[in-house]
N, C-alpha and C. Protein backbone atom coordinates (compact mmCIF):
# COMPACT_ATOMS: atom_id res chain seq x y z
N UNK A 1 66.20 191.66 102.53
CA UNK A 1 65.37 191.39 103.70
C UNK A 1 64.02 190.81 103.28
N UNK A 2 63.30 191.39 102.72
CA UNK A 2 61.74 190.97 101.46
C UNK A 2 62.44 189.50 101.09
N UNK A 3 63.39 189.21 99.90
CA UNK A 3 63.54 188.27 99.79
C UNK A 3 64.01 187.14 100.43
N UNK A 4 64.64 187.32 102.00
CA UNK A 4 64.59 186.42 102.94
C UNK A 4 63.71 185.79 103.55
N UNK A 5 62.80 187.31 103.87
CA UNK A 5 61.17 186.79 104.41
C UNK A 5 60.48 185.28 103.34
N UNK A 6 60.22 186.07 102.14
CA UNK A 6 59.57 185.41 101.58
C UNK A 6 60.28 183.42 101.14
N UNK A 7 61.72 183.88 101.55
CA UNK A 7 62.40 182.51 101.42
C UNK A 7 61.85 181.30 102.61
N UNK A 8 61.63 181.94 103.60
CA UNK A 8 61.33 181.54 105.31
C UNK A 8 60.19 180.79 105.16
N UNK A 9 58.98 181.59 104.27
CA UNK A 9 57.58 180.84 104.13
C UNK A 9 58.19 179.35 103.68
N UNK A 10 57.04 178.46 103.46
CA UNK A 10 57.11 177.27 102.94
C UNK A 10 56.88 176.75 101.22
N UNK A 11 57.61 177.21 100.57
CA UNK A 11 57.69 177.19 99.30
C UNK A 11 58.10 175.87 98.64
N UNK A 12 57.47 175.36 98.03
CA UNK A 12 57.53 173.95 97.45
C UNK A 12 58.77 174.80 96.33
N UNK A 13 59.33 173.20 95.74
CA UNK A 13 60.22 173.27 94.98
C UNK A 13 59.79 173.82 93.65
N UNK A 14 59.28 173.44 93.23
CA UNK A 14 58.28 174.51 91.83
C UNK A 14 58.22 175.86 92.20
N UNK A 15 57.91 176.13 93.45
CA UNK A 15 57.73 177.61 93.98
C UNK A 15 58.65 178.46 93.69
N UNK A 16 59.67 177.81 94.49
CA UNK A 16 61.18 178.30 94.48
C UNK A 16 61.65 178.51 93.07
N UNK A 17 61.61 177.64 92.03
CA UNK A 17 62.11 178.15 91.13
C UNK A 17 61.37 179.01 90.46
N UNK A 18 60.08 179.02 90.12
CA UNK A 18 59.37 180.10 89.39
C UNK A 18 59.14 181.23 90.39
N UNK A 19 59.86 181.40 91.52
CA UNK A 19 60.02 182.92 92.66
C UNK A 19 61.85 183.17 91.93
N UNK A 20 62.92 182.34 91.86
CA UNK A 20 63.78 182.32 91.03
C UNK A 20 63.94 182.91 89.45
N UNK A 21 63.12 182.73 89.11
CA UNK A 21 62.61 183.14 87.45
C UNK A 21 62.20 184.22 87.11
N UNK A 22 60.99 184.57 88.61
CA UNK A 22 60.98 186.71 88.57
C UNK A 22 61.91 187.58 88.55
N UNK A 23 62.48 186.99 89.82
CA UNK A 23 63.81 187.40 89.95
C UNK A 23 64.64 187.56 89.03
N UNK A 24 65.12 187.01 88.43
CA UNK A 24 65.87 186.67 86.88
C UNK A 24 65.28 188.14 85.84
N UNK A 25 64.17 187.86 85.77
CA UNK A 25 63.14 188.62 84.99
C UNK A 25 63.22 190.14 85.35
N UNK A 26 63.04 190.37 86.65
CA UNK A 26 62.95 191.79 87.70
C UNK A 26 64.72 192.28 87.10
N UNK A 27 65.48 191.45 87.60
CA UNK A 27 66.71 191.99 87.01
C UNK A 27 67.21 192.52 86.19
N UNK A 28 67.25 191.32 84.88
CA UNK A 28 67.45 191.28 83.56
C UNK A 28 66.82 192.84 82.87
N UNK A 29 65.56 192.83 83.25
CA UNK A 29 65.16 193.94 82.46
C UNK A 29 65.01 195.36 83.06
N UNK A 30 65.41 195.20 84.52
CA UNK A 30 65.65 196.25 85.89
C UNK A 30 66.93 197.02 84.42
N UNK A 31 67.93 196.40 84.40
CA UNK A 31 68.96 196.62 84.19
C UNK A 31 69.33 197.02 82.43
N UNK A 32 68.44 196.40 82.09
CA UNK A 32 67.83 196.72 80.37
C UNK A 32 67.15 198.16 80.25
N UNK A 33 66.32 198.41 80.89
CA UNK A 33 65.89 199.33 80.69
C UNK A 33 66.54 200.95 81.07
N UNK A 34 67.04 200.25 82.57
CA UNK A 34 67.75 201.14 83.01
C UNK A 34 69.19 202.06 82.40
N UNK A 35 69.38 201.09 81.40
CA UNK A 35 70.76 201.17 80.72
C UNK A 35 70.03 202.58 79.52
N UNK A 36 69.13 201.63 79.16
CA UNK A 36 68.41 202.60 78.13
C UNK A 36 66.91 203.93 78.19
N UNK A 37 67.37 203.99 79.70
CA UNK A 37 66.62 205.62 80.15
C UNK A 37 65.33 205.09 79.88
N UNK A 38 64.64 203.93 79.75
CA UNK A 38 63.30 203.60 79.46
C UNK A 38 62.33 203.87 80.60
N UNK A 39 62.02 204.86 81.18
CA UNK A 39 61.62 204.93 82.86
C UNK A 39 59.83 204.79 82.75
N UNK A 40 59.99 204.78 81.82
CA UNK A 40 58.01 204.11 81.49
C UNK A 40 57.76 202.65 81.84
N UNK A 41 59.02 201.56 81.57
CA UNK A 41 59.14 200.60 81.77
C UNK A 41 59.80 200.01 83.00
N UNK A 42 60.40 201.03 83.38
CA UNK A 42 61.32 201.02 84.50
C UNK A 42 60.07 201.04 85.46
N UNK A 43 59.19 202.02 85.43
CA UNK A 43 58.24 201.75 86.52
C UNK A 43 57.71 200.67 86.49
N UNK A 44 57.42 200.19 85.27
CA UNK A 44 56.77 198.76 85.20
C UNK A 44 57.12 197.41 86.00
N UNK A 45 58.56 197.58 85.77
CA UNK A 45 59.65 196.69 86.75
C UNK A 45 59.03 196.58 88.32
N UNK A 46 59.44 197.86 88.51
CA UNK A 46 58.82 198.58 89.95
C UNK A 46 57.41 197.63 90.52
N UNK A 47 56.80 198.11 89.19
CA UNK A 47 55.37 196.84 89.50
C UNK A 47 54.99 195.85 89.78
N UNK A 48 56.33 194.86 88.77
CA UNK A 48 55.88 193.60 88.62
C UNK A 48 56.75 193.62 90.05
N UNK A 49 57.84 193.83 90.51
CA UNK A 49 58.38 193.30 91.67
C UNK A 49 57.42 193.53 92.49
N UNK A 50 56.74 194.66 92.86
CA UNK A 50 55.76 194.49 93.92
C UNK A 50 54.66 193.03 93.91
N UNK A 51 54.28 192.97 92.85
CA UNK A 51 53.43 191.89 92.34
C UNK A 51 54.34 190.55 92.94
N UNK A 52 55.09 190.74 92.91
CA UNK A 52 56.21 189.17 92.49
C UNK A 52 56.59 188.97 94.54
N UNK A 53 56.46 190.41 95.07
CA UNK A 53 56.56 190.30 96.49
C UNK A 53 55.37 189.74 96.92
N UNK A 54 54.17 190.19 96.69
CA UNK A 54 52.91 189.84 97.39
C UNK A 54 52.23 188.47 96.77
N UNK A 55 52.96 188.53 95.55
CA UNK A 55 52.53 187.00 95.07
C UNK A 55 52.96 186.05 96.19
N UNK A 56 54.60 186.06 96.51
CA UNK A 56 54.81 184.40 96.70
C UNK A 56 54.84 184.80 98.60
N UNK A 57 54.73 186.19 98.88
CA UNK A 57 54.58 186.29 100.65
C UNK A 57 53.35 185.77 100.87
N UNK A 58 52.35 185.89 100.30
CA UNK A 58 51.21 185.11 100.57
C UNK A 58 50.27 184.01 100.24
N UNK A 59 51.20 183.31 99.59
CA UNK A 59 50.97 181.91 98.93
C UNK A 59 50.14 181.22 100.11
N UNK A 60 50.73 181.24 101.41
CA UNK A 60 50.26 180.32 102.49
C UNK A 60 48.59 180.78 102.66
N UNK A 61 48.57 182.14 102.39
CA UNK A 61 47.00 182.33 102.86
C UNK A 61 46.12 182.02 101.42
N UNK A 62 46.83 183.01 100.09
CA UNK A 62 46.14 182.46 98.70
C UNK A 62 45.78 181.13 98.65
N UNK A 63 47.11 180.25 98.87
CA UNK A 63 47.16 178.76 98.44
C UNK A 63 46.57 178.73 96.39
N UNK A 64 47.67 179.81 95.75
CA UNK A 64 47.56 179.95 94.15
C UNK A 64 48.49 178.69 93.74
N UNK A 65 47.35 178.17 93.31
CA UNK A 65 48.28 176.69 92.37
C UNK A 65 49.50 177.41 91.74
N UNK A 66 50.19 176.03 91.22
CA UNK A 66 51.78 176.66 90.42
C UNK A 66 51.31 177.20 89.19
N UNK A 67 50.06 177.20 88.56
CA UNK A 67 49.94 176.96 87.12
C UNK A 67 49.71 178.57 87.80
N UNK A 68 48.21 179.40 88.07
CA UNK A 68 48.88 180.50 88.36
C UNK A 68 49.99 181.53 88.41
N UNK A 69 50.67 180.97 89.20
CA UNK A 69 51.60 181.59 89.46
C UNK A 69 52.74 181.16 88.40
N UNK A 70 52.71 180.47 87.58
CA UNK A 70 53.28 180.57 86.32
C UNK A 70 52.83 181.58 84.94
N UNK A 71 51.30 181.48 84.98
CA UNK A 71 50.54 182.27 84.35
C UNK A 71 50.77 183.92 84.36
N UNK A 72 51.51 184.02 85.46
CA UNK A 72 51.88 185.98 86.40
C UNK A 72 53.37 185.88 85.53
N UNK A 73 54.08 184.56 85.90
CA UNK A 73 55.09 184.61 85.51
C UNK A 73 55.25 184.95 83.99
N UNK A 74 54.76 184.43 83.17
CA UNK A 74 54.76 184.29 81.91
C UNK A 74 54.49 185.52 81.18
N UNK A 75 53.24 186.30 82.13
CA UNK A 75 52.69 187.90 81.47
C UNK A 75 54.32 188.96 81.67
N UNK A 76 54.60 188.57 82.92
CA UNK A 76 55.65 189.57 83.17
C UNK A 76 56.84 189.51 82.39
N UNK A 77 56.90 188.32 81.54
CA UNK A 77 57.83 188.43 80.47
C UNK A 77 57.48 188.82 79.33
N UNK A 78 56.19 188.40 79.31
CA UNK A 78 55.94 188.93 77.76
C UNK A 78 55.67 190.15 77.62
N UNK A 79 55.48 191.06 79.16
CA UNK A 79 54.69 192.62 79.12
C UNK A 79 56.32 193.07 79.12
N UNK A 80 57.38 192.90 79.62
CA UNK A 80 58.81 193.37 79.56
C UNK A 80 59.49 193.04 78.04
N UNK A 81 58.97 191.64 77.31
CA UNK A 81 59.70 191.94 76.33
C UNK A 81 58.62 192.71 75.07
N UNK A 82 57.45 192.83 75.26
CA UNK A 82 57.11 193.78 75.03
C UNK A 82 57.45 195.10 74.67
N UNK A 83 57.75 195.50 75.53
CA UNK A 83 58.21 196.97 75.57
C UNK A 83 60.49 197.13 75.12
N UNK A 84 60.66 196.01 75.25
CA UNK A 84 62.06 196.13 75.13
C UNK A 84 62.55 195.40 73.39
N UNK A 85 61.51 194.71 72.76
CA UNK A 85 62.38 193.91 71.11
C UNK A 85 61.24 195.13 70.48
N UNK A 86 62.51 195.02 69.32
CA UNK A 86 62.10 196.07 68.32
C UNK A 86 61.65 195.12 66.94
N UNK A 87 60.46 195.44 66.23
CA UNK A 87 60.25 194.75 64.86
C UNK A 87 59.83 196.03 64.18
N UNK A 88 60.62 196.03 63.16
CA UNK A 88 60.64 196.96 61.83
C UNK A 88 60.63 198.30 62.92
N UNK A 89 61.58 198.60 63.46
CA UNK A 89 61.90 199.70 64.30
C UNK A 89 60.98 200.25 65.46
N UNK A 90 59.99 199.13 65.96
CA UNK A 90 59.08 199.98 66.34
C UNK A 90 58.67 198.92 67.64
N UNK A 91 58.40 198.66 69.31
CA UNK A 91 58.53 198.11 69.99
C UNK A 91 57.57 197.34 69.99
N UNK A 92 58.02 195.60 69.87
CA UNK A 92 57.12 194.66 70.27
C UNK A 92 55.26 194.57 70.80
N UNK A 93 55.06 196.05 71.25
CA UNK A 93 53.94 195.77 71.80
C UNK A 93 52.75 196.54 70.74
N UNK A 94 53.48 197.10 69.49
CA UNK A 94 53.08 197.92 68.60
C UNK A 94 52.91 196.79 67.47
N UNK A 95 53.26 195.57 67.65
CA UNK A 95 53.25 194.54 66.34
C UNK A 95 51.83 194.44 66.30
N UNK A 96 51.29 194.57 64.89
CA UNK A 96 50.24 194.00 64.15
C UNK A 96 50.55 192.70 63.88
N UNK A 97 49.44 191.48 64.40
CA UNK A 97 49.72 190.28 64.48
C UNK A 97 48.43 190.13 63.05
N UNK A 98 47.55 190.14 63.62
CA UNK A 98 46.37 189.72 61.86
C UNK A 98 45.36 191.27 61.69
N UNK A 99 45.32 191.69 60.81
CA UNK A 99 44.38 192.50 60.64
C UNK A 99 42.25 192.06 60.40
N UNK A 100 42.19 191.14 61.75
CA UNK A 100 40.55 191.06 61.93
C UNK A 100 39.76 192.06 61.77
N UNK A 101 40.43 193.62 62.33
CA UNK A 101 39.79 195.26 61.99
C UNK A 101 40.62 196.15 62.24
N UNK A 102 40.56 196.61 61.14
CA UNK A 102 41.30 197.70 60.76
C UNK A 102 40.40 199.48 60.75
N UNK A 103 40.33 199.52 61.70
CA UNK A 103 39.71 201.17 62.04
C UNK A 103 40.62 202.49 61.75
N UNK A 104 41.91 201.68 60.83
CA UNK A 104 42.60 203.44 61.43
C UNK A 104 43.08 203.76 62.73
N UNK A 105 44.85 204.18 62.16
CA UNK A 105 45.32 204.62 63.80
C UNK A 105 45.77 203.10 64.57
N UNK A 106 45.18 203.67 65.95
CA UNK A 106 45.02 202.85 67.08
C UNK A 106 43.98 201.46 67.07
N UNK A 107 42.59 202.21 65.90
CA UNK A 107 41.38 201.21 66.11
C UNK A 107 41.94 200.06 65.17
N UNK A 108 42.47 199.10 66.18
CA UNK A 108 43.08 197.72 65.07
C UNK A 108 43.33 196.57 65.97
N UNK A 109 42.77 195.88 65.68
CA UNK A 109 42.56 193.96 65.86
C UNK A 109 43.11 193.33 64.72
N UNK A 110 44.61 192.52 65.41
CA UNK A 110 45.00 191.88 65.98
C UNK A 110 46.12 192.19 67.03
N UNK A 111 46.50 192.94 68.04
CA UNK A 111 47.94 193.58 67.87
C UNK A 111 48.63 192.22 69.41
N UNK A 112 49.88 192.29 69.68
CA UNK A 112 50.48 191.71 70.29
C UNK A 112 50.32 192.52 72.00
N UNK A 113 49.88 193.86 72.13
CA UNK A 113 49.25 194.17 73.25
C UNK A 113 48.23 193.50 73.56
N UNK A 114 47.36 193.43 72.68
CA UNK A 114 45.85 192.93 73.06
C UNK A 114 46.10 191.49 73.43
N UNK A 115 46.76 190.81 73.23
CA UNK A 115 47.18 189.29 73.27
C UNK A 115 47.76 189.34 74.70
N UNK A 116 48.32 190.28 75.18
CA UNK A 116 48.92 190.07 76.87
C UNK A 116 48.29 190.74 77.67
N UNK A 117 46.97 191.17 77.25
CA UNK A 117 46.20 192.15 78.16
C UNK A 117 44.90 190.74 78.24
N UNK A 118 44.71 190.43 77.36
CA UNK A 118 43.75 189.19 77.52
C UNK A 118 43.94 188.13 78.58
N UNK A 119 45.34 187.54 78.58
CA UNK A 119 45.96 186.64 78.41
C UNK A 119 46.31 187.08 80.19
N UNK A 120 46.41 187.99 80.50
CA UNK A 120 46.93 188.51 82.35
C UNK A 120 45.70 188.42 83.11
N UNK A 121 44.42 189.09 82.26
CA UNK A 121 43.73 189.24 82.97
C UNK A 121 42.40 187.69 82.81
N UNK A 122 42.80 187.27 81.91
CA UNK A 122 42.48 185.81 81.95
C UNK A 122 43.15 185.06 83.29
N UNK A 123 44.29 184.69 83.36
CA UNK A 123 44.92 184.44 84.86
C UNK A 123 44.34 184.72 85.79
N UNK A 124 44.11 186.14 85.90
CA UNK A 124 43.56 186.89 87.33
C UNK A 124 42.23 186.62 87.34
N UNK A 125 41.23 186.62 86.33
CA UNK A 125 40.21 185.97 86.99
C UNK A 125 39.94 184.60 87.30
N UNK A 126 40.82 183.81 87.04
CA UNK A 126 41.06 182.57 87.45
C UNK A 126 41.41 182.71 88.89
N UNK A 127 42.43 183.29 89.21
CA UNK A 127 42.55 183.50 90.40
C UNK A 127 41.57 184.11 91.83
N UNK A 128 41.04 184.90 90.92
CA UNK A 128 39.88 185.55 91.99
C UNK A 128 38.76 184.11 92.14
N UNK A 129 38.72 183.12 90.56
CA UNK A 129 37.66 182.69 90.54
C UNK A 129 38.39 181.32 91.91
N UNK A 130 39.85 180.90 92.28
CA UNK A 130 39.83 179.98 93.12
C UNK A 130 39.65 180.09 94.33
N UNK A 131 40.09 182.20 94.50
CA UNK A 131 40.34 182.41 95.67
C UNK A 131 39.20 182.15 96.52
N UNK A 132 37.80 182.46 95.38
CA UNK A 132 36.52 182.49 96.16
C UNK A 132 35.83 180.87 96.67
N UNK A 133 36.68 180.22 95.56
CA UNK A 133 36.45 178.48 96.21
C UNK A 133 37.05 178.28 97.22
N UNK A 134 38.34 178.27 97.02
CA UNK A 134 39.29 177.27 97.82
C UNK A 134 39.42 178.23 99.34
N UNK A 135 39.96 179.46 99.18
CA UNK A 135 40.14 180.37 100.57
C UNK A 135 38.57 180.16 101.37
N UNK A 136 37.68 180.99 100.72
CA UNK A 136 36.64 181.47 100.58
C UNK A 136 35.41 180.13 101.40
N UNK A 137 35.76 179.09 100.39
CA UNK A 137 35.42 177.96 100.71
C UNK A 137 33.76 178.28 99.93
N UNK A 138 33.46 178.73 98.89
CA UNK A 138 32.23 179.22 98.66
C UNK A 138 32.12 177.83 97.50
N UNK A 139 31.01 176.68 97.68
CA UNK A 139 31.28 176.08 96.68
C UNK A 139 29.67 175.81 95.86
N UNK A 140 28.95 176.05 96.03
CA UNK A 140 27.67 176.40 95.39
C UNK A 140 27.28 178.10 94.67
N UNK A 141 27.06 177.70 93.51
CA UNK A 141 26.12 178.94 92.58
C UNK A 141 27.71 179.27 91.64
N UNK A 142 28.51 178.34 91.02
CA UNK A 142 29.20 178.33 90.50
C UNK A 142 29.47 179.40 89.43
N UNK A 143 28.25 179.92 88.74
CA UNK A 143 27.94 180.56 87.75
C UNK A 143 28.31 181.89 88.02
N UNK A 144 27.51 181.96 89.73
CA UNK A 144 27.89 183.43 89.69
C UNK A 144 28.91 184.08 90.43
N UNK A 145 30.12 182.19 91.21
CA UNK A 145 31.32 183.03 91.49
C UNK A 145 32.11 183.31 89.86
N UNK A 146 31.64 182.18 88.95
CA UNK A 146 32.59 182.62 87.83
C UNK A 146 32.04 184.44 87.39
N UNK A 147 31.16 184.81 87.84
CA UNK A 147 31.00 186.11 87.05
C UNK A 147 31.67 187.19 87.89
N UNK A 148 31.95 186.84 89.49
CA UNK A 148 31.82 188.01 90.38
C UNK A 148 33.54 187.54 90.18
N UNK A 149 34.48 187.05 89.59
CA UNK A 149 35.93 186.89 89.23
C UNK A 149 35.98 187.61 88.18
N UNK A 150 35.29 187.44 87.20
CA UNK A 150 35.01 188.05 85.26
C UNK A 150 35.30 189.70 85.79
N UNK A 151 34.32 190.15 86.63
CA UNK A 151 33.99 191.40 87.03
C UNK A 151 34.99 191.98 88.30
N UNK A 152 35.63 191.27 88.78
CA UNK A 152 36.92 191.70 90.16
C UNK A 152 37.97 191.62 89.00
N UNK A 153 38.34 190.73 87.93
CA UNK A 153 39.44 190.96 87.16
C UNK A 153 39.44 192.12 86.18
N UNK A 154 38.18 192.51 85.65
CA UNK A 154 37.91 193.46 85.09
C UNK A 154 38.26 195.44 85.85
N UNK A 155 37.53 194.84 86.81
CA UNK A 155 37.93 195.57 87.54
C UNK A 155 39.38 196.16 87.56
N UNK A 156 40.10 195.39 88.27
CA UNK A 156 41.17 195.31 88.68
C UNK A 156 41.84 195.79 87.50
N UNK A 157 41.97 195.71 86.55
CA UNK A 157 42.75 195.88 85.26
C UNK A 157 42.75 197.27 85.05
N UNK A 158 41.63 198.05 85.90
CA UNK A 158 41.70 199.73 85.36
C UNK A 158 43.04 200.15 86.42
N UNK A 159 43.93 199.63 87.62
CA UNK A 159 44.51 200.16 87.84
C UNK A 159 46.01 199.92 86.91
N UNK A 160 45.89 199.27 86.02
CA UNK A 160 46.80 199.27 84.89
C UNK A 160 46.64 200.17 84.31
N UNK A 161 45.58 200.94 83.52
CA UNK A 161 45.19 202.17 82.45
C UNK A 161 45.39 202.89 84.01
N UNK A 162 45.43 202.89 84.74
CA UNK A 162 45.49 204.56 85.69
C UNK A 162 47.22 204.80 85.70
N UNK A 163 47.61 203.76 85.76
CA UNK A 163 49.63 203.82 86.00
C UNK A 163 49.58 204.10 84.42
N UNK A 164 48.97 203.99 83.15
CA UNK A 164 49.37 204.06 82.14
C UNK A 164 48.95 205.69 81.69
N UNK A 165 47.52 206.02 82.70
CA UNK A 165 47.80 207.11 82.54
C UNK A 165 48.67 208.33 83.24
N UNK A 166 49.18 207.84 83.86
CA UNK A 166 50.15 208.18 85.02
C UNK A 166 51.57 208.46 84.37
N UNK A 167 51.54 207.47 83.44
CA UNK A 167 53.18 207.98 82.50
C UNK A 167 53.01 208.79 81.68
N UNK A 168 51.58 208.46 81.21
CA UNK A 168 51.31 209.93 79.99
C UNK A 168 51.68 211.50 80.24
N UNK A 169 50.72 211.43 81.66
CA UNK A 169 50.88 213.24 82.29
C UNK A 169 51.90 213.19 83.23
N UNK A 170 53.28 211.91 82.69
CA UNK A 170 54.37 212.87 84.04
C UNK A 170 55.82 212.03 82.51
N UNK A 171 55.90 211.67 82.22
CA UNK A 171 56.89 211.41 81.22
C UNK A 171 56.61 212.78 80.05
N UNK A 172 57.83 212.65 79.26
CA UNK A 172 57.64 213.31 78.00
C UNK A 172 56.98 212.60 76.63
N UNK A 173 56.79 211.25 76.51
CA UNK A 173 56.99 210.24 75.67
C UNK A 173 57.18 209.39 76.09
N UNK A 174 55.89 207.98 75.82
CA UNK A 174 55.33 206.82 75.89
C UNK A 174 55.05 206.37 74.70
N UNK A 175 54.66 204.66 75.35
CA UNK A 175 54.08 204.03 73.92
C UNK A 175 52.46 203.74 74.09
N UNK A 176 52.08 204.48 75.00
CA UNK A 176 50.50 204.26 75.75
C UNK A 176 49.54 203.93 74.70
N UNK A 177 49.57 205.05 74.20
CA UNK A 177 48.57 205.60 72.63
C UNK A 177 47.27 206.09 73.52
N UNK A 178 46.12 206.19 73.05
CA UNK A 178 45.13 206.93 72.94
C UNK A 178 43.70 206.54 73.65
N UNK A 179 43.01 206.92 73.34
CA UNK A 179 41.54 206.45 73.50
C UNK A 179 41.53 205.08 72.66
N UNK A 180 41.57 205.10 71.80
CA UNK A 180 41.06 203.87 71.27
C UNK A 180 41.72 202.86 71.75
N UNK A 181 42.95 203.18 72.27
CA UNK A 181 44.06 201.99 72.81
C UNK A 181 43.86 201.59 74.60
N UNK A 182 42.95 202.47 74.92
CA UNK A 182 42.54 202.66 76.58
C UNK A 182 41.38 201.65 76.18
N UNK A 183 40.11 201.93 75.76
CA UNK A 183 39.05 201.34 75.15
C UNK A 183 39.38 199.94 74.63
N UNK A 184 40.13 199.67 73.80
CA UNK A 184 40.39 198.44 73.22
C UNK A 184 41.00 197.73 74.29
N UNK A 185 41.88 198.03 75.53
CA UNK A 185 42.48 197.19 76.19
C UNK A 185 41.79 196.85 77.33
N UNK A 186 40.45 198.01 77.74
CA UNK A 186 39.35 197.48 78.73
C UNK A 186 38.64 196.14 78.06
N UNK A 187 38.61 195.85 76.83
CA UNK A 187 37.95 195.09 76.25
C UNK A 187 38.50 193.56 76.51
N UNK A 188 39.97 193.51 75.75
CA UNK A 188 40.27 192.20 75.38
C UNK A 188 40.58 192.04 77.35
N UNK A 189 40.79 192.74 77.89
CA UNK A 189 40.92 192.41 79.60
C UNK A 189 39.40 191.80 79.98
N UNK A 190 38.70 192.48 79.88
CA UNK A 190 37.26 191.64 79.88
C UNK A 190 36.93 190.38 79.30
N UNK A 191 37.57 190.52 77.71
CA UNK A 191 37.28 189.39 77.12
C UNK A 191 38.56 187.82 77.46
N UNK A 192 39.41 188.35 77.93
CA UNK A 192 40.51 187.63 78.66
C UNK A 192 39.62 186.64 79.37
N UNK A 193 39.23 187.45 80.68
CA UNK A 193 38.71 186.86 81.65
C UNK A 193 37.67 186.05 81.63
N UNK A 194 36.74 186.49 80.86
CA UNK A 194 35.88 185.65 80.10
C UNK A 194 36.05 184.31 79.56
N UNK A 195 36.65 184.13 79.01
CA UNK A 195 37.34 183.07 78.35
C UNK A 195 37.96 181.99 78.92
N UNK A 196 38.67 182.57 80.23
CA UNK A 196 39.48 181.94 81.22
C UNK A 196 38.89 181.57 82.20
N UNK A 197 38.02 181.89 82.83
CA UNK A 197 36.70 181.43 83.85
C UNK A 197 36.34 181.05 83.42
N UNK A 198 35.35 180.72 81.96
CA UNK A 198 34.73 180.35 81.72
C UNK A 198 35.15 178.83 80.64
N UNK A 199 36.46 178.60 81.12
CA UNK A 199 37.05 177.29 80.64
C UNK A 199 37.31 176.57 82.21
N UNK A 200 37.28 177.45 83.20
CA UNK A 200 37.71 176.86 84.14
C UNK A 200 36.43 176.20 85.04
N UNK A 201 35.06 177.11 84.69
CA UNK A 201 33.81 176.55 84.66
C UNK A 201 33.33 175.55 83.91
N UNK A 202 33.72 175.12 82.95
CA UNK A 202 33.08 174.31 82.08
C UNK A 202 33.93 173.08 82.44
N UNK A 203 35.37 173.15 82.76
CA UNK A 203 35.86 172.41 83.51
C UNK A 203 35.59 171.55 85.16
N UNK A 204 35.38 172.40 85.65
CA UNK A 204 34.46 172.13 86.86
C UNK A 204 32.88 171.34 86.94
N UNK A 205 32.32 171.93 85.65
CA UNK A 205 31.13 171.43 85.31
C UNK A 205 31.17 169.54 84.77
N UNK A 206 32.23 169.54 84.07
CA UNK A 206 32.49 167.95 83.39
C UNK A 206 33.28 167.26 84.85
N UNK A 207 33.65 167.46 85.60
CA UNK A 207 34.32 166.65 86.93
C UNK A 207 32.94 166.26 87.47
């Protein structure tokens, strides 16, 4: 029924297939995980489909370019295969990519989490930063819609650490980790967004 509705709107052909591709995605790993009792991830599923509903039901009022909505697309694969490929026995989102700092434990830069926590919430403040142009229609003081996006994506990212702490105190066993891993992922989410507004400003600035 959801996916009829959302068929009804007016979805360009790009639309359709990358609303096709969640789908694919929502499945594939609905059914992956499910096979393998993973219910930490299983909620995750749960998530992104909600995400993947309200994404493309309200395209007509967002009006989120395709690149966007490719950008959602792209996290939700990499946050699912994440949690589902194993390297040297131990799940994808636990890979040490370069050792920039090495603190011991949890305290460690480079890891392949921090790379999709950047990288989502880079998107999303892009998104907040068009919604406030294009919906919004706000097109003067550029600077400080790029900051009041930096700071709504930032935002927004703690209700990720609240569902993450949410599996901690109701599962037996996660791959959450700790303080330093709560702390480090408020960060590169900040520093995501940063990065991503602030290419999309400097972009705006040279037009």
């Amino acid at each position: 029924m959801v996916l009829n509705r959302i068929m009804k709107t007016t979805l360009s052909k790009a639309q359709k297939v990358l609303l096709a591709l969640n789908i694919l995605i929502i499945l594939g790993f609905a059914f992956y995980f499910g096979t393998t009792l993973n219910y930490e991830f299983l909620a995750y599923v749960v998530a992104i489909t909600v995400i993947t509903i309200v994404l493309f039901s309200t395209l007509k009022y967002t009006k989120f370019s395709n690149g966007i909505i490719l950008g959602i697309t792209i996290w939700a694969l990499l946050h699912m295969l994440g949690g589902s490929v194993l390297i040297d026995g131990d799940v994808l989102y636990a890979y040490k990519i370069f050792p920039f700092f090495d603190g011991g434990g949890e305290f460690y830069i480079l890891k392949y989490d921090q790379i999709v926590h950047a990288f989502l919430y880079g998107v999303i403040g892009v998104a907040f930063f068009d919604l406030l142009r294009e919906v919004f229609s706000i097109k003067k003081h550029m600077w400080l819609v790029a900051l009041i996006a930096v700071l709504a994506s930032a935002g927004l990212s703690s209700i990720n650490e609240i569902i993450e702490f949410g599996a901690v105190i109701t599962l037996p066993e996660t791959g959450v980790g700790g303080y330093y891993n709560t702390l480090l992922d408020f960060i590169f989410n900040l520093g995501g967004a940063i990065v991503f507004v602030g290419y999309k400003l400097l972009r705006l600035d040279k037009k």
